[in-house]
N, C-alpha and C. Protein backbone atom coordinates (compact mmCIF):
# COMPACT_ATOMS: atom_id res chain seq x y z
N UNK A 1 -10.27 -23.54 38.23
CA UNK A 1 -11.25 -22.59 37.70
C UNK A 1 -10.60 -21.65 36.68
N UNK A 2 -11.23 -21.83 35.59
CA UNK A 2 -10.89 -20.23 34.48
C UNK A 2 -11.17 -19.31 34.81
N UNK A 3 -10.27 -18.25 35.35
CA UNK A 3 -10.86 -16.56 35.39
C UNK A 3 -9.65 -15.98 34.47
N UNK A 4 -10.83 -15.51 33.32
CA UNK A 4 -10.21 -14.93 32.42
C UNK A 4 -10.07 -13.50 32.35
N UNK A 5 -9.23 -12.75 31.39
CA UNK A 5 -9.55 -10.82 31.09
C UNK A 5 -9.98 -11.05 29.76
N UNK A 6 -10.34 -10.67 29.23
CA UNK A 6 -11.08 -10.65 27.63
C UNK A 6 -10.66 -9.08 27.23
N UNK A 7 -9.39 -9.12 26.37
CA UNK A 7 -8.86 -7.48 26.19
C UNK A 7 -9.56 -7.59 24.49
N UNK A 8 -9.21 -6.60 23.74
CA UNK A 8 -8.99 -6.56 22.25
C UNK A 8 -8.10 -5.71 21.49
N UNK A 9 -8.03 -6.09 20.52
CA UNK A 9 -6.76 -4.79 19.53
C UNK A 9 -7.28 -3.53 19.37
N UNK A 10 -8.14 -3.50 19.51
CA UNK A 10 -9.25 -1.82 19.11
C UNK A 10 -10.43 -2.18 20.33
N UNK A 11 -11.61 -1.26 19.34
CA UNK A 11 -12.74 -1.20 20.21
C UNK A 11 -13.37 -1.82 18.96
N UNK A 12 -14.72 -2.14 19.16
CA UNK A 12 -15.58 -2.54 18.88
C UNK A 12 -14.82 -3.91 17.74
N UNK A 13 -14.06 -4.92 18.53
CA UNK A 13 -13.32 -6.25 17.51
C UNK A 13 -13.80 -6.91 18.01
N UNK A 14 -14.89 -7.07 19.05
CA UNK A 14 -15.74 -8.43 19.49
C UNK A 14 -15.98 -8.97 20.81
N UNK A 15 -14.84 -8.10 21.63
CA UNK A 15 -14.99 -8.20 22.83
C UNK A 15 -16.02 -9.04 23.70
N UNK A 16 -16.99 -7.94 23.30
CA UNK A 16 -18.29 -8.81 24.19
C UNK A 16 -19.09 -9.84 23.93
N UNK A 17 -19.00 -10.39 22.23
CA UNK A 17 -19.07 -11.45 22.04
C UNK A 17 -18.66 -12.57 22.18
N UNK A 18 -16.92 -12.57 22.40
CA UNK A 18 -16.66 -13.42 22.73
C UNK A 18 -16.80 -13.52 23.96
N UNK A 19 -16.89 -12.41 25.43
CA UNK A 19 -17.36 -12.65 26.68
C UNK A 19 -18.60 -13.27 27.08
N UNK A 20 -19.43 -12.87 25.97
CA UNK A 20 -20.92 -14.25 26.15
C UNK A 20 -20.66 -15.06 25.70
N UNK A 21 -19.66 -15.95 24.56
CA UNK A 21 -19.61 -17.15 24.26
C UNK A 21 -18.58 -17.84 25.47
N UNK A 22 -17.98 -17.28 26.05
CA UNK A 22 -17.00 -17.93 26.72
C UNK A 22 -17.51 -17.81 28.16
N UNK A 23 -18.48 -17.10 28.75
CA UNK A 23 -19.29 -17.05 30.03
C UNK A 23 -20.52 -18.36 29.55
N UNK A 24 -21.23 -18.33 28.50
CA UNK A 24 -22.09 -19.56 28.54
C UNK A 24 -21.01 -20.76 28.26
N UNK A 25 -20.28 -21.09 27.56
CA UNK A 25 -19.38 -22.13 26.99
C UNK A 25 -18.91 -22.54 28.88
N UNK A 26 -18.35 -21.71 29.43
CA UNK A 26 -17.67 -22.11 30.98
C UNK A 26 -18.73 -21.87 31.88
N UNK A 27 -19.90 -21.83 31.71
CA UNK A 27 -21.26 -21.15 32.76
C UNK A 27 -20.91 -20.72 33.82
N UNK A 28 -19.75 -19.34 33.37
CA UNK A 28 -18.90 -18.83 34.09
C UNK A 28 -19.86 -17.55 34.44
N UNK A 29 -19.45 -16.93 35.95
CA UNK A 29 -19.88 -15.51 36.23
C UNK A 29 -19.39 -14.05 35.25
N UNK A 30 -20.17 -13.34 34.57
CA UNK A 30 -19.23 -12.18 33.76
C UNK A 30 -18.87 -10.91 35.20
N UNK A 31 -18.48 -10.25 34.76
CA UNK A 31 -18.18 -8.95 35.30
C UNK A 31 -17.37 -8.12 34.35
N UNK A 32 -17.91 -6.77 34.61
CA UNK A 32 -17.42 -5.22 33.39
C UNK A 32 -17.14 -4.56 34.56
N UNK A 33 -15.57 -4.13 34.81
CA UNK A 33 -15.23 -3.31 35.88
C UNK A 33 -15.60 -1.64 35.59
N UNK A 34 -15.38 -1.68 34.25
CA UNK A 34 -15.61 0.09 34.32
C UNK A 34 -16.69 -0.07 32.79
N UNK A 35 -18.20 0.57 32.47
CA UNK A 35 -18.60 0.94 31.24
C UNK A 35 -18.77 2.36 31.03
N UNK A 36 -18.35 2.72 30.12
CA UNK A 36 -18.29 3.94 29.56
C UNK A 36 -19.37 4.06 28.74
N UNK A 37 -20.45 4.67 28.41
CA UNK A 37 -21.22 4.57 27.34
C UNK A 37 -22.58 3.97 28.03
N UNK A 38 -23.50 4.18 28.28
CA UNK A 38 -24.75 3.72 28.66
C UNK A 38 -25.63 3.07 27.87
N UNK A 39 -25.42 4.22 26.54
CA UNK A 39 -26.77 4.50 25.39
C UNK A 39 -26.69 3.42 24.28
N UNK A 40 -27.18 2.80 23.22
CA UNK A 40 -28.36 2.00 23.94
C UNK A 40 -28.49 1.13 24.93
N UNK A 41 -27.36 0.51 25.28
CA UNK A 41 -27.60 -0.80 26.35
C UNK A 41 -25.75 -0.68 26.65
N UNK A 42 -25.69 -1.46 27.84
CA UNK A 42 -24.49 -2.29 28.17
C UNK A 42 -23.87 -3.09 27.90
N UNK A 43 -22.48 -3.32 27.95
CA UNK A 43 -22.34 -4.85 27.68
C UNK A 43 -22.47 -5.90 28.25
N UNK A 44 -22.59 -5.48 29.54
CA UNK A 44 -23.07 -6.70 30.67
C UNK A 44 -24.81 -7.11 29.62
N UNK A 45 -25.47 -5.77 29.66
CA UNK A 45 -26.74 -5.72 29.45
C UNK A 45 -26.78 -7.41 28.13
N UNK A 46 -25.84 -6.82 27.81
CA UNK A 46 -25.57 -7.50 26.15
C UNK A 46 -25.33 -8.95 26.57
N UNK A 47 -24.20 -9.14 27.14
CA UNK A 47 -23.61 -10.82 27.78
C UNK A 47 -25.15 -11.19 28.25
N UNK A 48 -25.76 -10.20 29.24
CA UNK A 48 -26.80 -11.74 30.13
C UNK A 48 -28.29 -11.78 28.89
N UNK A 49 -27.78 -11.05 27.37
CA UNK A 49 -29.05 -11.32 26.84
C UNK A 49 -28.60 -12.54 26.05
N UNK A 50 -27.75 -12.45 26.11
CA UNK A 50 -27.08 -13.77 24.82
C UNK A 50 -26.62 -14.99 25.91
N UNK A 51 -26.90 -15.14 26.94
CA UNK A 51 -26.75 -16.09 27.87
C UNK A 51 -27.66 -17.01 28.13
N UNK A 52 -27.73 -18.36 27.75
CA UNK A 52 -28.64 -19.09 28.39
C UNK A 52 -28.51 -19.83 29.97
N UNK A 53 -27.82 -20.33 30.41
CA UNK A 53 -27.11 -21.14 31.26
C UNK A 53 -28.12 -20.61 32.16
N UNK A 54 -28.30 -21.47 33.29
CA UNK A 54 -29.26 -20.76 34.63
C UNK A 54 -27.72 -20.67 35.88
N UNK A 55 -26.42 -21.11 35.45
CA UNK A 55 -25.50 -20.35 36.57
C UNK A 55 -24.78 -19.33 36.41
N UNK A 56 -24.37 -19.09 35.71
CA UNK A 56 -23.71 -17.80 35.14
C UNK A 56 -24.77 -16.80 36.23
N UNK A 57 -23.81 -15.81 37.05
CA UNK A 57 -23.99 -14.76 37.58
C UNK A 57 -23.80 -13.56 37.15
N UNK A 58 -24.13 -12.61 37.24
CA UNK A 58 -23.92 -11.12 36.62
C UNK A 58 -23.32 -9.95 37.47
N UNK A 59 -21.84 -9.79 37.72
CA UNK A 59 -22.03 -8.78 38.88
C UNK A 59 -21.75 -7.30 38.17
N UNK A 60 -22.49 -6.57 38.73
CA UNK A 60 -22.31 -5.13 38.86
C UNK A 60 -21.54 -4.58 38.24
N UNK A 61 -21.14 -3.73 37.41
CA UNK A 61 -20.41 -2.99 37.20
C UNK A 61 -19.25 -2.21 38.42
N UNK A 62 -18.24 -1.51 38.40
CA UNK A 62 -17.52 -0.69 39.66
C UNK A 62 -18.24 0.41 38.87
N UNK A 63 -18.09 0.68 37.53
CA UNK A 63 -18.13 2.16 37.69
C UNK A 63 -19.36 2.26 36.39
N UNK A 64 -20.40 2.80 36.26
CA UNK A 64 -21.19 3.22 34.97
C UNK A 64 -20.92 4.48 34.50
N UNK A 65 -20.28 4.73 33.79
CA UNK A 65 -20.03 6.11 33.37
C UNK A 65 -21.02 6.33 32.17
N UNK A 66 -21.40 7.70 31.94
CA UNK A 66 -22.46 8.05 30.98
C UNK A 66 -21.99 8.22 29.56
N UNK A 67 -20.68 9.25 29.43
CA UNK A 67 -19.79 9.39 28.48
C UNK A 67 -19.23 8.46 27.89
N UNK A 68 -19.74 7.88 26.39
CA UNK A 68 -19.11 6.91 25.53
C UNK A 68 -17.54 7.30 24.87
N UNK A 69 -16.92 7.35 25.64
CA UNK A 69 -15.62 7.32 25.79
C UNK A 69 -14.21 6.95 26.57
N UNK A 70 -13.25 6.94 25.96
CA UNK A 70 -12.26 6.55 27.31
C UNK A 70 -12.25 6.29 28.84
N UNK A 71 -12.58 5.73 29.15
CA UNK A 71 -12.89 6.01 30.53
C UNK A 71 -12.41 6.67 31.38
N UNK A 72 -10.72 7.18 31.16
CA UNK A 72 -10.42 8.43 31.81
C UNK A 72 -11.45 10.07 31.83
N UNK A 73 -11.66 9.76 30.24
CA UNK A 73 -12.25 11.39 29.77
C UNK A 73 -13.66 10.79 30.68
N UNK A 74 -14.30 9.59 30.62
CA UNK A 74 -15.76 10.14 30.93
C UNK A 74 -15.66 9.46 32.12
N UNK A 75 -14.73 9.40 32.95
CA UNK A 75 -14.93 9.38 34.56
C UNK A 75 -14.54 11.10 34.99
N UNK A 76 -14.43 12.00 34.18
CA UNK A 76 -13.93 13.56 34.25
C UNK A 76 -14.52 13.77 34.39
N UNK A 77 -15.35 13.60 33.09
CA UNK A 77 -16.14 14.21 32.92
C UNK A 77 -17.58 13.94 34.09
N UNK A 78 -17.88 13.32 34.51
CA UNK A 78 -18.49 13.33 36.26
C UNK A 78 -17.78 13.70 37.69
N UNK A 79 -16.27 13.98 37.21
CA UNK A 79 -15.68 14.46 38.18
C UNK A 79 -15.40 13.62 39.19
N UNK A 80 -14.61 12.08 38.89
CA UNK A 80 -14.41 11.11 39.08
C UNK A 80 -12.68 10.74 38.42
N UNK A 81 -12.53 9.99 39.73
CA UNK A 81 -10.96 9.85 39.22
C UNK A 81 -10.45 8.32 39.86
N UNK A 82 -10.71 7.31 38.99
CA UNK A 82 -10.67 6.06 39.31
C UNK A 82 -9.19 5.63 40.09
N UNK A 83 -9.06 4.72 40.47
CA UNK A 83 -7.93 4.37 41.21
C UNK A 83 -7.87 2.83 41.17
N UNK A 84 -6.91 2.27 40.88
CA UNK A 84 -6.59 0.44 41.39
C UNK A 84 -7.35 -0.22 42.69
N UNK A 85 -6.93 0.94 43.95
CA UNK A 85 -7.75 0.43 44.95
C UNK A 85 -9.52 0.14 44.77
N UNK A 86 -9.92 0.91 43.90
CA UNK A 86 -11.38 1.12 43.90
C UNK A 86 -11.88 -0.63 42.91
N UNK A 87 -11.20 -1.37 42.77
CA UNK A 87 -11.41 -2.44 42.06
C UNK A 87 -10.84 -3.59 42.58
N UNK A 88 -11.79 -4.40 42.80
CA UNK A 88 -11.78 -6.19 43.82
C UNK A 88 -12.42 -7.15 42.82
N UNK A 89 -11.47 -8.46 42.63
CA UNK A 89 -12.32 -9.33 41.76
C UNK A 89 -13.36 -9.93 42.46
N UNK A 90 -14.46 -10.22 42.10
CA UNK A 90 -15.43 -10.42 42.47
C UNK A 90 -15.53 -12.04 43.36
N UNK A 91 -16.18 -12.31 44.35
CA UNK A 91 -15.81 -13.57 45.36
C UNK A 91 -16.64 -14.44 44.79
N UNK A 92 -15.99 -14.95 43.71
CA UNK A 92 -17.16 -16.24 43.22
C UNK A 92 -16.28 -17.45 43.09
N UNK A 93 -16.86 -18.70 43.52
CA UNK A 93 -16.47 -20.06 43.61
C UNK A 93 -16.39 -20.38 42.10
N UNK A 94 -16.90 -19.63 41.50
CA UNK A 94 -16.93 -20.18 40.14
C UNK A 94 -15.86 -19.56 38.75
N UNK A 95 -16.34 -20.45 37.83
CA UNK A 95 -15.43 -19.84 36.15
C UNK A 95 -15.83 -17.91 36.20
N UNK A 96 -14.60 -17.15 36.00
CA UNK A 96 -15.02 -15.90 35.80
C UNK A 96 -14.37 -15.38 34.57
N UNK A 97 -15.40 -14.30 33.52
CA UNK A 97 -15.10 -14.10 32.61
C UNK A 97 -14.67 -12.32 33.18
N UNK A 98 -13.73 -11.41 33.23
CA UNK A 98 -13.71 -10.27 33.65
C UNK A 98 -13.85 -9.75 31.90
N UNK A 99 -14.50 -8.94 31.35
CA UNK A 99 -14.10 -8.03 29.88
C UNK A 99 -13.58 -6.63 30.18
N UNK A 100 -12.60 -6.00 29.50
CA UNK A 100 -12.35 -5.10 29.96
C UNK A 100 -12.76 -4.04 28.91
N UNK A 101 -11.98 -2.86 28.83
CA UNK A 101 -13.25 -1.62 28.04
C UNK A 101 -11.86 -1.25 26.79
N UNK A 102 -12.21 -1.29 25.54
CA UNK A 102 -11.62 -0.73 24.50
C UNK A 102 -10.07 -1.72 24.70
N UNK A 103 -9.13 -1.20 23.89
CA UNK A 103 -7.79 -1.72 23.97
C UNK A 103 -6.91 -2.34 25.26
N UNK A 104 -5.99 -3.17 25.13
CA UNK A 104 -5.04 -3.38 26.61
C UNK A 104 -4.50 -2.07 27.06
N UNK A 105 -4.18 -1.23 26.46
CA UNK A 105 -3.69 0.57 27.01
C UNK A 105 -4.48 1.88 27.10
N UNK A 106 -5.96 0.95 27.10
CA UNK A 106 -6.84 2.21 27.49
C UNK A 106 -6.72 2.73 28.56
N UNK A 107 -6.59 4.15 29.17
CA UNK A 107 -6.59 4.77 30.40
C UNK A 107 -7.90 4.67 31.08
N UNK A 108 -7.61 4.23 32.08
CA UNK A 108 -8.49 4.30 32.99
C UNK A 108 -8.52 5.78 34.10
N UNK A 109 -7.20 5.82 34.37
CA UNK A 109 -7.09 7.09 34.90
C UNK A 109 -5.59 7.69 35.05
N UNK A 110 -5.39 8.81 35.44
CA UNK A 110 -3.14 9.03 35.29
C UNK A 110 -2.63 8.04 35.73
N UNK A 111 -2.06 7.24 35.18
CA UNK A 111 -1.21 6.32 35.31
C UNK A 111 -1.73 5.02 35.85
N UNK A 112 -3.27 4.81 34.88
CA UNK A 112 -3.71 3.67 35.44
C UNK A 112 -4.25 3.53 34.43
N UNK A 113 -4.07 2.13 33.25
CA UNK A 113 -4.67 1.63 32.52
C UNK A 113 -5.37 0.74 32.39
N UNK A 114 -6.05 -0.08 31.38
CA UNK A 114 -6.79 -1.56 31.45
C UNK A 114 -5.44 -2.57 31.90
N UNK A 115 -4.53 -2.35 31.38
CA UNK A 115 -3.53 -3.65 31.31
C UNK A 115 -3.25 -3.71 33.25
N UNK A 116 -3.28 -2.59 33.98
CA UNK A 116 -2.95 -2.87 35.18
C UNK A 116 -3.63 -3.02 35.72
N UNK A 117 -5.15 -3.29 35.41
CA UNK A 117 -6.07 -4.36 36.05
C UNK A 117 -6.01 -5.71 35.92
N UNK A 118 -5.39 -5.98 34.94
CA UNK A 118 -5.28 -7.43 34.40
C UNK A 118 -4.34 -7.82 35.36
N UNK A 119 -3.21 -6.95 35.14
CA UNK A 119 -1.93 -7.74 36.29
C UNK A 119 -2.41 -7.61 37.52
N UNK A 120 -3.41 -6.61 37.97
CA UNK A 120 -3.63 -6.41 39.73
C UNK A 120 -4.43 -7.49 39.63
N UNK A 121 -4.97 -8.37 39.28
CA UNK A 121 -5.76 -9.66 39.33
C UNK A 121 -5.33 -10.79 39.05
N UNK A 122 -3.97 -10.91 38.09
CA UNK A 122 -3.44 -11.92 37.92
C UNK A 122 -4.21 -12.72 36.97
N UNK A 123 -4.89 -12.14 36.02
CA UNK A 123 -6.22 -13.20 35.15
C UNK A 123 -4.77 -13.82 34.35
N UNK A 124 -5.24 -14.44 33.65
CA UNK A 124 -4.69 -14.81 31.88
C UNK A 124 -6.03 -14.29 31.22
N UNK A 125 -4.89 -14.02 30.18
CA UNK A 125 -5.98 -13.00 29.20
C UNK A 125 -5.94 -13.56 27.74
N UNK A 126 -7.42 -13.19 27.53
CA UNK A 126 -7.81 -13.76 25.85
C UNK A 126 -8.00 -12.84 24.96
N UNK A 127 -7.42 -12.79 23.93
CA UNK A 127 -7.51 -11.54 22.97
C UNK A 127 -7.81 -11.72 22.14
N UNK A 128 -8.70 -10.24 21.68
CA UNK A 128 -9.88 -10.61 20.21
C UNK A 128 -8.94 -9.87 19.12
N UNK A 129 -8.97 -10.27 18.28
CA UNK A 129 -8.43 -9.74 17.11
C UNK A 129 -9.31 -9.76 15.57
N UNK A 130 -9.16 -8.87 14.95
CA UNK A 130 -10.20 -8.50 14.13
C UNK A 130 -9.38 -7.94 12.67
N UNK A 131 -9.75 -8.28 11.46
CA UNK A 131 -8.99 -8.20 10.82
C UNK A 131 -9.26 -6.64 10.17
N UNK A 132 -8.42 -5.59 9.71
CA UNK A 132 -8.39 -4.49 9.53
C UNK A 132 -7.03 -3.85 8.77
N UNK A 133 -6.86 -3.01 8.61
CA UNK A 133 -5.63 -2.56 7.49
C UNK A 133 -4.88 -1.82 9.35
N UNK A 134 -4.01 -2.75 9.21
CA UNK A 134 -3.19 -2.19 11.13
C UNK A 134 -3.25 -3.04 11.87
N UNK A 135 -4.34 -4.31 11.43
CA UNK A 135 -4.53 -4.98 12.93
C UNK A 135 -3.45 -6.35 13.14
N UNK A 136 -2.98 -6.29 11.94
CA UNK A 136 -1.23 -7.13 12.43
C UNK A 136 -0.13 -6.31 13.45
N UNK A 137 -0.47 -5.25 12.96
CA UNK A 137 0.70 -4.42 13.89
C UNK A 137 -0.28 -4.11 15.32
N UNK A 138 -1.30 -4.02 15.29
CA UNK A 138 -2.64 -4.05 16.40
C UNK A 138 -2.29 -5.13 17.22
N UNK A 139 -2.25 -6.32 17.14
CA UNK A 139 -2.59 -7.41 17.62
C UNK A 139 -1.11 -8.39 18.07
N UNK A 140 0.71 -8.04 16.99
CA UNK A 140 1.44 -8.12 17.62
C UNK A 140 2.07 -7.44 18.89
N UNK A 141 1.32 -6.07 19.11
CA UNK A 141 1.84 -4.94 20.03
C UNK A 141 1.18 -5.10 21.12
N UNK A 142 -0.07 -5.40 21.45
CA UNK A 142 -1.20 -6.21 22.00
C UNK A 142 -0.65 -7.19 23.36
N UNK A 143 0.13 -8.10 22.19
CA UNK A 143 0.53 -9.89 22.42
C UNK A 143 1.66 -9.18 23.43
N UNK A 144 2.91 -8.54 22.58
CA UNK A 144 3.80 -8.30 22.84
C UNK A 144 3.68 -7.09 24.64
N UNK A 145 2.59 -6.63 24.65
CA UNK A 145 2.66 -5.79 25.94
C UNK A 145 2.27 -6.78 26.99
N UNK A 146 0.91 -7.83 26.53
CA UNK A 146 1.13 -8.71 27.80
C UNK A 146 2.15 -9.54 28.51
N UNK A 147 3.18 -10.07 27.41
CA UNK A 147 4.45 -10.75 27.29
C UNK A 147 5.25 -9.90 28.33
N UNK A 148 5.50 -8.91 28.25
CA UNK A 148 6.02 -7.59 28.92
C UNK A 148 5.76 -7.38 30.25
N UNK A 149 4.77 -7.40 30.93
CA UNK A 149 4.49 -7.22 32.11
C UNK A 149 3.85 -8.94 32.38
N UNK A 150 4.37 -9.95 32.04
CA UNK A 150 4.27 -11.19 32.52
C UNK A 150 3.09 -11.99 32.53
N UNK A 151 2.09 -11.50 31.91
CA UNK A 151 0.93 -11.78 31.83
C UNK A 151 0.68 -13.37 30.78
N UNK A 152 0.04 -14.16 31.70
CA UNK A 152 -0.11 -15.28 30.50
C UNK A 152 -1.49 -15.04 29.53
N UNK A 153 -0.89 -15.62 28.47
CA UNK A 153 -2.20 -15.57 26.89
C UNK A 153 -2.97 -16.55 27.09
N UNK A 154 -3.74 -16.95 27.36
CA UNK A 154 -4.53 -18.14 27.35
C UNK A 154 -4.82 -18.51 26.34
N UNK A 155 -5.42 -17.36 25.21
CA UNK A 155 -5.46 -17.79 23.43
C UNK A 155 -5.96 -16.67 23.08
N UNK A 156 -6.08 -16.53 21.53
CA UNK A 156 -6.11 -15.73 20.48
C UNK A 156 -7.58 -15.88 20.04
N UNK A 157 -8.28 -15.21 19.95
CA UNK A 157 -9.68 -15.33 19.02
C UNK A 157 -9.59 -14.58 17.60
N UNK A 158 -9.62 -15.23 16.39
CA UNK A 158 -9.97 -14.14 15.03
C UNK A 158 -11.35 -14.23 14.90
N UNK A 159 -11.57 -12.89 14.89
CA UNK A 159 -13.23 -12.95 14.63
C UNK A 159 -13.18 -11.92 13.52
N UNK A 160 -14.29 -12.42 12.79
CA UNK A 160 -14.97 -11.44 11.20
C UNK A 160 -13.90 -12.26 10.13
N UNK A 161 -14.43 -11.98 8.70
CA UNK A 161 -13.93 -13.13 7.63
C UNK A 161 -12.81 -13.32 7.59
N UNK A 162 -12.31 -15.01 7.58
CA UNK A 162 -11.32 -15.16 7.15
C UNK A 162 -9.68 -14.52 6.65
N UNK A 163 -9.20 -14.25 7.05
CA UNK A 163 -8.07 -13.48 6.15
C UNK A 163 -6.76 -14.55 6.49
N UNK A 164 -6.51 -15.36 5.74
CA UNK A 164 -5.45 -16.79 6.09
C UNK A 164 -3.97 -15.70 5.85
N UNK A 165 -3.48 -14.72 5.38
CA UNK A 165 -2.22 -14.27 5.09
C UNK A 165 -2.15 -13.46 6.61
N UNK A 166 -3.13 -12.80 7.06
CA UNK A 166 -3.04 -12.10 8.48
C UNK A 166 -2.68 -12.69 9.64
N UNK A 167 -3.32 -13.91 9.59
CA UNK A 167 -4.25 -14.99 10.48
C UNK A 167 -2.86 -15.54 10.81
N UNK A 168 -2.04 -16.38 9.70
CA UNK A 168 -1.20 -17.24 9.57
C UNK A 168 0.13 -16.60 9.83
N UNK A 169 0.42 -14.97 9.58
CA UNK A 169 1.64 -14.66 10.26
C UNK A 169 1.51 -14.20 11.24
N UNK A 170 0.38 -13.80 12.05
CA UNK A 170 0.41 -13.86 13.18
C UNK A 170 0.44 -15.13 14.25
N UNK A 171 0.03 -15.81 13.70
CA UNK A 171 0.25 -17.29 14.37
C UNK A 171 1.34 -17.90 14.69
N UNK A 172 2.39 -17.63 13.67
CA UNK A 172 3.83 -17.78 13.05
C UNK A 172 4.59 -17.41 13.86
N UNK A 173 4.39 -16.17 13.87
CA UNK A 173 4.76 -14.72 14.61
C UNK A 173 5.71 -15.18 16.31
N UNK A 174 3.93 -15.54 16.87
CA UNK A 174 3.86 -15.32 17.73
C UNK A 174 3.78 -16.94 18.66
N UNK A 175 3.02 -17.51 18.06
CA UNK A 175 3.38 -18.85 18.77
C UNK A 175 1.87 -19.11 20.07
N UNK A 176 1.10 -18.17 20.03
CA UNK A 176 0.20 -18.41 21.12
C UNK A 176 -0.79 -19.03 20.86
N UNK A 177 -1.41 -19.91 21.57
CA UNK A 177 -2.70 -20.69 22.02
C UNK A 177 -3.89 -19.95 20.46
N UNK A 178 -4.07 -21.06 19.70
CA UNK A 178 -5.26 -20.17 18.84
C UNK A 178 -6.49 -20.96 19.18
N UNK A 179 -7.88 -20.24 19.91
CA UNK A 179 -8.79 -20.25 20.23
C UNK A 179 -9.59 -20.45 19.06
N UNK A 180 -10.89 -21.01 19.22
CA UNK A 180 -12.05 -21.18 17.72
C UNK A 180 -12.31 -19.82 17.44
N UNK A 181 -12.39 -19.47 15.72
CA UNK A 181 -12.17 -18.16 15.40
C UNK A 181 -13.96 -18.28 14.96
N UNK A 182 -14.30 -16.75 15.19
CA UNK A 182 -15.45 -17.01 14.71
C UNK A 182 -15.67 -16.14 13.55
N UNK A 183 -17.02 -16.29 13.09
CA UNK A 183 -17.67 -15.57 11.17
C UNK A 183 -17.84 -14.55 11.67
N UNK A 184 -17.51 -13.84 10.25
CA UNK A 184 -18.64 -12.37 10.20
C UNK A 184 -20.08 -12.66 10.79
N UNK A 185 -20.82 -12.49 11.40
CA UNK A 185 -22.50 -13.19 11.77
C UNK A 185 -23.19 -11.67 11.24
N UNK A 186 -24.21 -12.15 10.27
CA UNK A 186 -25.09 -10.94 10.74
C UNK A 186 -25.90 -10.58 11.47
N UNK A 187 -26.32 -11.31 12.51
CA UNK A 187 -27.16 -11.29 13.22
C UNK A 187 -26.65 -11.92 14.26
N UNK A 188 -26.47 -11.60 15.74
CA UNK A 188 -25.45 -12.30 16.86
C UNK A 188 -26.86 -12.22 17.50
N UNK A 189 -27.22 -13.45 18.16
CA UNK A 189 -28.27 -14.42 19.03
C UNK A 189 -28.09 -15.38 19.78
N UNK A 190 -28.84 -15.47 20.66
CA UNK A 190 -28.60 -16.49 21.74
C UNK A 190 -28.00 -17.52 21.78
N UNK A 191 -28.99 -17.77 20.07
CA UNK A 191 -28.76 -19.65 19.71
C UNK A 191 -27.61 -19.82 18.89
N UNK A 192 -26.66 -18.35 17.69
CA UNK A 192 -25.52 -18.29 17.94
C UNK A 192 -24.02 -18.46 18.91
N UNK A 193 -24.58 -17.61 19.65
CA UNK A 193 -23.70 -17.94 21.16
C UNK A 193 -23.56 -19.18 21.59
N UNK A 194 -24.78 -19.59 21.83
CA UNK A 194 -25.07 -21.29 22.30
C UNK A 194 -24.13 -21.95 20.89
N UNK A 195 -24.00 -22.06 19.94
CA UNK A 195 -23.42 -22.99 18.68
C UNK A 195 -21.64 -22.65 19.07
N UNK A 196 -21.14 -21.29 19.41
CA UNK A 196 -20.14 -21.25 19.37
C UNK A 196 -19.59 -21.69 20.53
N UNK A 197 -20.47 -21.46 21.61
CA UNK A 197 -20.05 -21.96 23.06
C UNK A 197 -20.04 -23.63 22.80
N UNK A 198 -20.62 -24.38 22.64
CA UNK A 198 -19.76 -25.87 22.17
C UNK A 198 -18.39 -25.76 21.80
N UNK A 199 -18.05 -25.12 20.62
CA UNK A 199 -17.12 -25.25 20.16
C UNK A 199 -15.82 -25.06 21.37
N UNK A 200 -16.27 -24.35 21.83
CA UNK A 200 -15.44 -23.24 23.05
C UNK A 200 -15.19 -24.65 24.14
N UNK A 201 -16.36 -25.20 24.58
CA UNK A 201 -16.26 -25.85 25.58
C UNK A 201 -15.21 -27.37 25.29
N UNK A 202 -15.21 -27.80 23.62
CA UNK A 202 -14.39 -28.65 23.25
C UNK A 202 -12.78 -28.66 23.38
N UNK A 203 -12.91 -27.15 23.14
CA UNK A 203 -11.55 -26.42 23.08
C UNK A 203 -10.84 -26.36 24.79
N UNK A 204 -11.75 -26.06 25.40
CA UNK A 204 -11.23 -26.37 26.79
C UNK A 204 -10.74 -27.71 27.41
N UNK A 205 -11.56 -28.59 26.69
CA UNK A 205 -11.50 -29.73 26.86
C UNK A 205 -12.93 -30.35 28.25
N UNK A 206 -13.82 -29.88 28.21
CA UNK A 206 -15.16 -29.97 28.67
C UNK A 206 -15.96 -30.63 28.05
């Protein structure tokens, strides 16, 4: 079974897109351990709208926080103070996609980040990368922290246009698994998701 972490180099590089292409592609269960940010929708909200599959399960969030921010500041800010113990991977027989919130070194709480959920679970993790003026030095520092605390890469996603000089020394670079990269889309839809999830499922070898 695939149970993946779905981290990224920043925030908003695709994360949750690629967690609905790779939850329908594996008609895997999602789960969002901590969301920060309510307003307009979720990203779970987001994954089970771009989901077709009738197995894919949806579990719960651990924590909904209201404050669209860090999740340290806006678990404070409710007067909430998260902990490792307070988080169990979810008991499913099946493919699990876990996404986690903003960067691999977002705080979750003093001395508890995204990356030490990844290792308290043991996933292999897939990372989105997005092209930007930083996101070579984004995306080797990224690679290089999971490498660090032992974590396996399962693969690399580039998502948004093309950039072959970015693309290609990071590849170079680094040597890891490169996943199907996807377009700029202007419009991200079901029947999108569904086109890239093939691709995804080839790539697995499915």
């Amino acid at each position: 079974m695939e149970k993946l972490f779905i981290t990224g180099i920043g925030t908003d590089v695709g994360k949750t897109l690629v967690s609905a292409i790779l939850t329908e592609a594996l008609q895997a269960d999602y789960w969002k351990p901590v969301q920060a940010g309510l307003e307009p929708t979720t990203d779970a909200a987001t994954v089970r709208s771009l989901v077709r599959n009738p197995v894919s399960k949806f579990w719960p969030e651990r924590y909904q926080l209201q404050l669209p921010a860090s999740p340290h500041a806006a678990a404070a800010a409710e007067g909430l103070e998260l902990r490792a113990t307070d988080f169990q991977l979810p008991a499913t027989d099946n493919h699990l996609i876990v996404e986690g919130a903003g960067g691999l070194l977002v705080p979750l709480a003093p001395g508890l980040l995204i990356a030490d959920l990844a290792q308290q679970f043991q996933l292999e993790v897939v990372v989105v990368s997005r092209n930007y003026l930083g996101s070579i030095n984004h995306t080797l520092l990224t690679l290089e922290a999971l490498q660090a605390r032992g974590l396996r890469i399962r693969g690399l996603v580039f998502n948004g246009e093309p950039t072959p000089a970015t693309e290609d020394f990071i590849s170079a670079h680094t040597n890891v698994p490169l996943m199907p990269r996807l377009r700029q889309e202007t419009e991200v839809s079901a029947a999108v998701v569904s086109e890239y999830a093939a691709t995804f499922r080839a790539w697995f070898g499915l």
